[in-house]
C-alpha atoms as a PDB file:
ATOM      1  CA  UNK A   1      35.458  81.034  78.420  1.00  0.00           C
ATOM      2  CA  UNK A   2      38.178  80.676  75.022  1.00  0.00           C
ATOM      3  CA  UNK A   3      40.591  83.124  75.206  1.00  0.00           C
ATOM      4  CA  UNK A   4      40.348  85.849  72.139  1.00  0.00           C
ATOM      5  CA  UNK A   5      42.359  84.555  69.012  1.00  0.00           C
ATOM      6  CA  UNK A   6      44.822  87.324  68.754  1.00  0.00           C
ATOM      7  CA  UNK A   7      45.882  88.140  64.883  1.00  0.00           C
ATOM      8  CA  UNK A   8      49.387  89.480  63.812  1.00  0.00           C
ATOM      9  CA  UNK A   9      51.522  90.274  61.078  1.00  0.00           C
ATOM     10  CA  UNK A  10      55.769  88.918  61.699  1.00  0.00           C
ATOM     11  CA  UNK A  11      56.491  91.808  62.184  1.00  0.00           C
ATOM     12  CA  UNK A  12      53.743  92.738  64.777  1.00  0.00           C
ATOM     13  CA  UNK A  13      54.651  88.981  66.690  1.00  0.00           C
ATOM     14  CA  UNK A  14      57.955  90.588  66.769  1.00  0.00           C
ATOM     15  CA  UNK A  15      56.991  93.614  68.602  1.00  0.00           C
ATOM     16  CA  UNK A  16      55.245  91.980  71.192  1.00  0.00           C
ATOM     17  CA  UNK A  17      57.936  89.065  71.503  1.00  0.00           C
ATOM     18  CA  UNK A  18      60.527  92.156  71.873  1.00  0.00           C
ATOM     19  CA  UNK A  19      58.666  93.769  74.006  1.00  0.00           C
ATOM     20  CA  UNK A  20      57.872  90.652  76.734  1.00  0.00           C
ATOM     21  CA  UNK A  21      61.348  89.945  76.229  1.00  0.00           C
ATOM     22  CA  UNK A  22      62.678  93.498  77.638  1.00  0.00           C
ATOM     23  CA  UNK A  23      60.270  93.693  80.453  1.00  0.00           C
ATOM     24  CA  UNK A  24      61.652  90.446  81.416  1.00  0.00           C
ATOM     25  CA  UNK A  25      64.940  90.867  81.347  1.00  0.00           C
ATOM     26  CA  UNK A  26      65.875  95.241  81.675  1.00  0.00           C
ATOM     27  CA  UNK A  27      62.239  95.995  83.852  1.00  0.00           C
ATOM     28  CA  UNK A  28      61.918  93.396  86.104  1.00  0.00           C
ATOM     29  CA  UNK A  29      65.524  94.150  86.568  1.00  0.00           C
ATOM     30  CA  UNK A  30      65.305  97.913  87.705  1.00  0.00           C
ATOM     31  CA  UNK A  31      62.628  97.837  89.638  1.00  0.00           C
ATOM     32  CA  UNK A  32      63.878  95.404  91.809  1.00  0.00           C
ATOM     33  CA  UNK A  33      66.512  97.726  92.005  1.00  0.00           C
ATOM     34  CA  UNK A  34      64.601 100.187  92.972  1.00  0.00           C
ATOM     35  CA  UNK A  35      62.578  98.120  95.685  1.00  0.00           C
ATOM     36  CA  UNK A  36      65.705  97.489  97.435  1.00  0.00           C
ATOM     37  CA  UNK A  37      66.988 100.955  97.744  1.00  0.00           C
ATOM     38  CA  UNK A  38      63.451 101.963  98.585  1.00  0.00           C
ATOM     39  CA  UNK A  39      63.720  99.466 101.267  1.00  0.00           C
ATOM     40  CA  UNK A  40      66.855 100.624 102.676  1.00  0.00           C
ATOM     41  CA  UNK A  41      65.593 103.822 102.994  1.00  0.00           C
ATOM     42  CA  UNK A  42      63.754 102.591 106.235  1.00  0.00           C
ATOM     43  CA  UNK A  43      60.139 102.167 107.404  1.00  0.00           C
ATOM     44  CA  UNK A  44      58.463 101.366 103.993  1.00  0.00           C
ATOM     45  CA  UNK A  45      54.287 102.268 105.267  1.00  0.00           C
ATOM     46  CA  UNK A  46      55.187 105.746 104.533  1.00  0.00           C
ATOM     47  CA  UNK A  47      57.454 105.166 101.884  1.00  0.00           C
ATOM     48  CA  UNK A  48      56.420 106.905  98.553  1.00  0.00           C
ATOM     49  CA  UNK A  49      59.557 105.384  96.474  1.00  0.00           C
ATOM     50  CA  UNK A  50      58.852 101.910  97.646  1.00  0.00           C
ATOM     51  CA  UNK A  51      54.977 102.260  97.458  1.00  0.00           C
ATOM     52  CA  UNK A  52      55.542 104.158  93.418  1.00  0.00           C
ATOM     53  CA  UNK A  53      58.806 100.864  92.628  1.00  0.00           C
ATOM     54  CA  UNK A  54      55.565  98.234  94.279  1.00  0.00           C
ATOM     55  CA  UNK A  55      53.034  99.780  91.664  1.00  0.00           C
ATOM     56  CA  UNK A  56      55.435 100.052  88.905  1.00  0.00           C
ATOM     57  CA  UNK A  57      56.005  96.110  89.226  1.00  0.00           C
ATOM     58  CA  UNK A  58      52.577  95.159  89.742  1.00  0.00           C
ATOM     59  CA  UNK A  59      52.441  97.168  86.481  1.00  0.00           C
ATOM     60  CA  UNK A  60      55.292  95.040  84.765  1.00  0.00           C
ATOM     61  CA  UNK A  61      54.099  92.209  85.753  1.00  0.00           C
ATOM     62  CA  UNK A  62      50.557  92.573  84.727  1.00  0.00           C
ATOM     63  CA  UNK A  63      51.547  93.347  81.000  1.00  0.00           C
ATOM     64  CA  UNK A  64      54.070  90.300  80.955  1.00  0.00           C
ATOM     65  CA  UNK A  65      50.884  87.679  81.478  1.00  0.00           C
ATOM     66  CA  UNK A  66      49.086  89.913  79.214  1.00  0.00           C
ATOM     67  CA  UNK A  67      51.864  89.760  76.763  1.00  0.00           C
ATOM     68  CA  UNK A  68      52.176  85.930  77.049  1.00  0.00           C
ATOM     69  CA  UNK A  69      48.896  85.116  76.725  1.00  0.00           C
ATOM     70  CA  UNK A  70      48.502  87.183  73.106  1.00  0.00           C
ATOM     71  CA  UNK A  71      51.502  85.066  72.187  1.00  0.00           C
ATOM     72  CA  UNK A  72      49.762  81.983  73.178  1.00  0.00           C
ATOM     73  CA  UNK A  73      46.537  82.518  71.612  1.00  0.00           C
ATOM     74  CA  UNK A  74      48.716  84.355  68.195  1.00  0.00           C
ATOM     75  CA  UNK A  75      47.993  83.575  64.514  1.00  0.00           C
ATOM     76  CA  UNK A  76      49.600  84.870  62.138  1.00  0.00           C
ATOM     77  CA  UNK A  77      48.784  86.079  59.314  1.00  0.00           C
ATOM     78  CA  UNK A  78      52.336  86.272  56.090  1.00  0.00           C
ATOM     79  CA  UNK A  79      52.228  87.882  52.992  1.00  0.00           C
ATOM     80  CA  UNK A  80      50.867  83.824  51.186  1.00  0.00           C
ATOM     81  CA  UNK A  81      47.712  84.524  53.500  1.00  0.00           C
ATOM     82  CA  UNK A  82      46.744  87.519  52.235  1.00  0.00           C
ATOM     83  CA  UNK A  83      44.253  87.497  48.895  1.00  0.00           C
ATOM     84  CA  UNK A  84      44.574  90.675  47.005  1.00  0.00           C
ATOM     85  CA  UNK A  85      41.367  90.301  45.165  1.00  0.00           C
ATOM     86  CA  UNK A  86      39.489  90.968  48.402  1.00  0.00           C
ATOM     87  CA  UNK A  87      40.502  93.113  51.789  1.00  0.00           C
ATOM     88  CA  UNK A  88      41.763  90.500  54.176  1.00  0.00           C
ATOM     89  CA  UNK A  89      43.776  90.636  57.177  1.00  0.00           C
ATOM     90  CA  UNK A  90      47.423  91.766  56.339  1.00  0.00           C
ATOM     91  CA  UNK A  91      45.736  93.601  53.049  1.00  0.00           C
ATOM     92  CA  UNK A  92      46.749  97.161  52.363  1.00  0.00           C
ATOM     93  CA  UNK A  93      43.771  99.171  51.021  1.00  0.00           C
ATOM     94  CA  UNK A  94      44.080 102.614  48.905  1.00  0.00           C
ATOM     95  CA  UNK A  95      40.775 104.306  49.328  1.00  0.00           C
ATOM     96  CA  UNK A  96      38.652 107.064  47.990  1.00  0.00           C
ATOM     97  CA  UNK A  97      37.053 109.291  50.611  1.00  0.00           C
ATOM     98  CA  UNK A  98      33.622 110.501  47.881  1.00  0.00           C
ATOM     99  CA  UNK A  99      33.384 112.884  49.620  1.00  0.00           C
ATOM    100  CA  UNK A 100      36.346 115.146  50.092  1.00  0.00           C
ATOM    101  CA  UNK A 101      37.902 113.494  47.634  1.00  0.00           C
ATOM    102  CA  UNK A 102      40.560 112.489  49.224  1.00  0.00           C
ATOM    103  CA  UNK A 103      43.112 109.599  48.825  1.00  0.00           C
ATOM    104  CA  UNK A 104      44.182 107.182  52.084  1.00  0.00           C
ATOM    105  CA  UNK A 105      45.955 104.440  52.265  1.00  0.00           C
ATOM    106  CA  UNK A 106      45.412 101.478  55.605  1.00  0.00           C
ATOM    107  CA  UNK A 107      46.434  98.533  56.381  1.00  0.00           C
ATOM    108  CA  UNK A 108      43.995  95.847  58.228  1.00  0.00           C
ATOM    109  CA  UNK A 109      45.705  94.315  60.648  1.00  0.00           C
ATOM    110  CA  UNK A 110      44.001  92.665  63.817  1.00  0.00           C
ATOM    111  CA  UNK A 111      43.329  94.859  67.077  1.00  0.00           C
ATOM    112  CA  UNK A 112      46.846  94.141  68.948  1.00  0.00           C
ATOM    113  CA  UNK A 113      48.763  95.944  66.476  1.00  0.00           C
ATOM    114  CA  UNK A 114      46.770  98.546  65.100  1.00  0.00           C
ATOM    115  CA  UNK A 115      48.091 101.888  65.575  1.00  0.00           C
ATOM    116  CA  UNK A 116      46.280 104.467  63.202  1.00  0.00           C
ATOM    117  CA  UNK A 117      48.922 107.163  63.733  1.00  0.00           C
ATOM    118  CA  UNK A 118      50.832 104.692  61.002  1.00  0.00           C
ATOM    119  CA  UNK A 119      47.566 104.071  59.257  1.00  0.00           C
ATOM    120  CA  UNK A 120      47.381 100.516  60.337  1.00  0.00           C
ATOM    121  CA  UNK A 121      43.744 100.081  61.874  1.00  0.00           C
ATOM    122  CA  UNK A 122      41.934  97.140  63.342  1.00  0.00           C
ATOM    123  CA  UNK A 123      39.368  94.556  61.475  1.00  0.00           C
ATOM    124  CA  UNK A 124      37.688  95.741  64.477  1.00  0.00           C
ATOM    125  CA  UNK A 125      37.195  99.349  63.640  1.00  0.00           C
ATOM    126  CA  UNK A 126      34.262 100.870  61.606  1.00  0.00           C
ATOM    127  CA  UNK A 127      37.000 101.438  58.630  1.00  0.00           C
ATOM    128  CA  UNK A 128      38.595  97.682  58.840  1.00  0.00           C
ATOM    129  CA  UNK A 129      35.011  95.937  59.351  1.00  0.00           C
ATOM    130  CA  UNK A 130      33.678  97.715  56.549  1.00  0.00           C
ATOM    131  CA  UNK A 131      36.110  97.078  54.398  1.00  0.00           C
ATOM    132  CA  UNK A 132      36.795  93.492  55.248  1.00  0.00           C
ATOM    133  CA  UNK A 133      35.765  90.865  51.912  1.00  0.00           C
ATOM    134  CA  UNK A 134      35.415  93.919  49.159  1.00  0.00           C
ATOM    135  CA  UNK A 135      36.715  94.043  45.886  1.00  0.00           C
ATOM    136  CA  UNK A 136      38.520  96.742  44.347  1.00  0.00           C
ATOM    137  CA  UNK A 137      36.237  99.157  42.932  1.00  0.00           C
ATOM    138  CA  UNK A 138      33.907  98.504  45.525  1.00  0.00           C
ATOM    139  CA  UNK A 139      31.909 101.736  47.246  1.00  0.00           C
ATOM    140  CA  UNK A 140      31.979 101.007  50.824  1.00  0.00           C
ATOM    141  CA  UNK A 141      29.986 102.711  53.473  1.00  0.00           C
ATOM    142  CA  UNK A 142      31.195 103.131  56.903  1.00  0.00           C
ATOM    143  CA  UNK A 143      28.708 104.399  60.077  1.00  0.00           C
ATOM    144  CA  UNK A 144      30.454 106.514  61.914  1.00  0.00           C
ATOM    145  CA  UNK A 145      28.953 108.594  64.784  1.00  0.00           C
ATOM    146  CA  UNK A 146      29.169 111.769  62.963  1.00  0.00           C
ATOM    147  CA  UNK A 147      27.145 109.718  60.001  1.00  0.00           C
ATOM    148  CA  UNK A 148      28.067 107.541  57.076  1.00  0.00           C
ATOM    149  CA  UNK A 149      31.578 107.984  55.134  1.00  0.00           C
ATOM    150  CA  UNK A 150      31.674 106.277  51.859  1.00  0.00           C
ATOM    151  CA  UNK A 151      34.714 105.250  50.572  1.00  0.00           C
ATOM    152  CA  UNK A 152      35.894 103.716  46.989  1.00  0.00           C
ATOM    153  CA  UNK A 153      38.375 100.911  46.962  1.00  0.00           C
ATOM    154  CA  UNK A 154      40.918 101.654  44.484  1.00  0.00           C
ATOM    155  CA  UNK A 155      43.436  99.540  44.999  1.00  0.00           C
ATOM    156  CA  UNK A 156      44.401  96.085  47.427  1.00  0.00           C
ATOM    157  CA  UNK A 157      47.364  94.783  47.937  1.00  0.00           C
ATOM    158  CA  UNK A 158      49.873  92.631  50.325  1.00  0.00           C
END
């Protein structure tokens, strides 16, 4: 089975490249630190430092080949891919909620960098699939369990 393209912004590559790049060098660092004084503290099959440093780097570990293979299946998506006659990837969207009337503001980006405490959400959400390949001025509807939320694009750009 193909591994899952993984879409990102520079600056979201960045993140992720920062991030593998830390738990490389400073992580795998200190807890190998903290294996070895674990270790020196005796008989490690009742050890609860050296069991909690043993799960921390299985931990580390774990996220680096996660981490490297995002990078490996990455595209990314600058500022010359994005189209701001229709929501794309990279777009950011100003929106109309019709029914409370009020005005948000998102930008799509894909599902490894979303974070929607910063209003950046998915092309995998209800919101970002919705809203994917509409115009401005567009009335969107997006199912949501509670129902349907209809939105009105006001306004697209990079």
């Amino acid at each position: 089975m193909a591994d899952k393209e993984v879409i990102l912004t520079p600056s979201g590559l960045k993140k992720l490249e920062e991030e593998l790049e830390h738990l490389k060098t400073v992580k795998r660092r200190e807890v190998a630190e903290r294996i070895k004084i674990a270790i020196g503290y005796g008989d490690i099959s009742e050890n609860s430092e050296y069991e909690d440093a043993k799960n921390e780097q299985a931990f580390i570990e774990g996220r680096i080949i996660t981490l490297e293979k995002m990078l490996r299946n990455a595209r990314i998506i600058n500022d010359d891919d994005v189209n701001t006659d229709v929501v794309s990837i990279g777009s950011t969207v100003k929106l109309k909620d019709l029914e409370f009337n009020d005005i948000v503001e998102y930008t799509i980006v894909g599902s490894a960098e979303s974070d929607p405490t910063a209003n950046m959400i998915s092309n995998e959400s209800p919101v970002g699939k919705a809203l994917l390949g509409k115009q401005k001025g567009a009335i969107v509807d997006v199912n949501v369990p509670a129902g349907v939320i209809q939105y009105e694009i006001l306004d697209i750009k990079k």
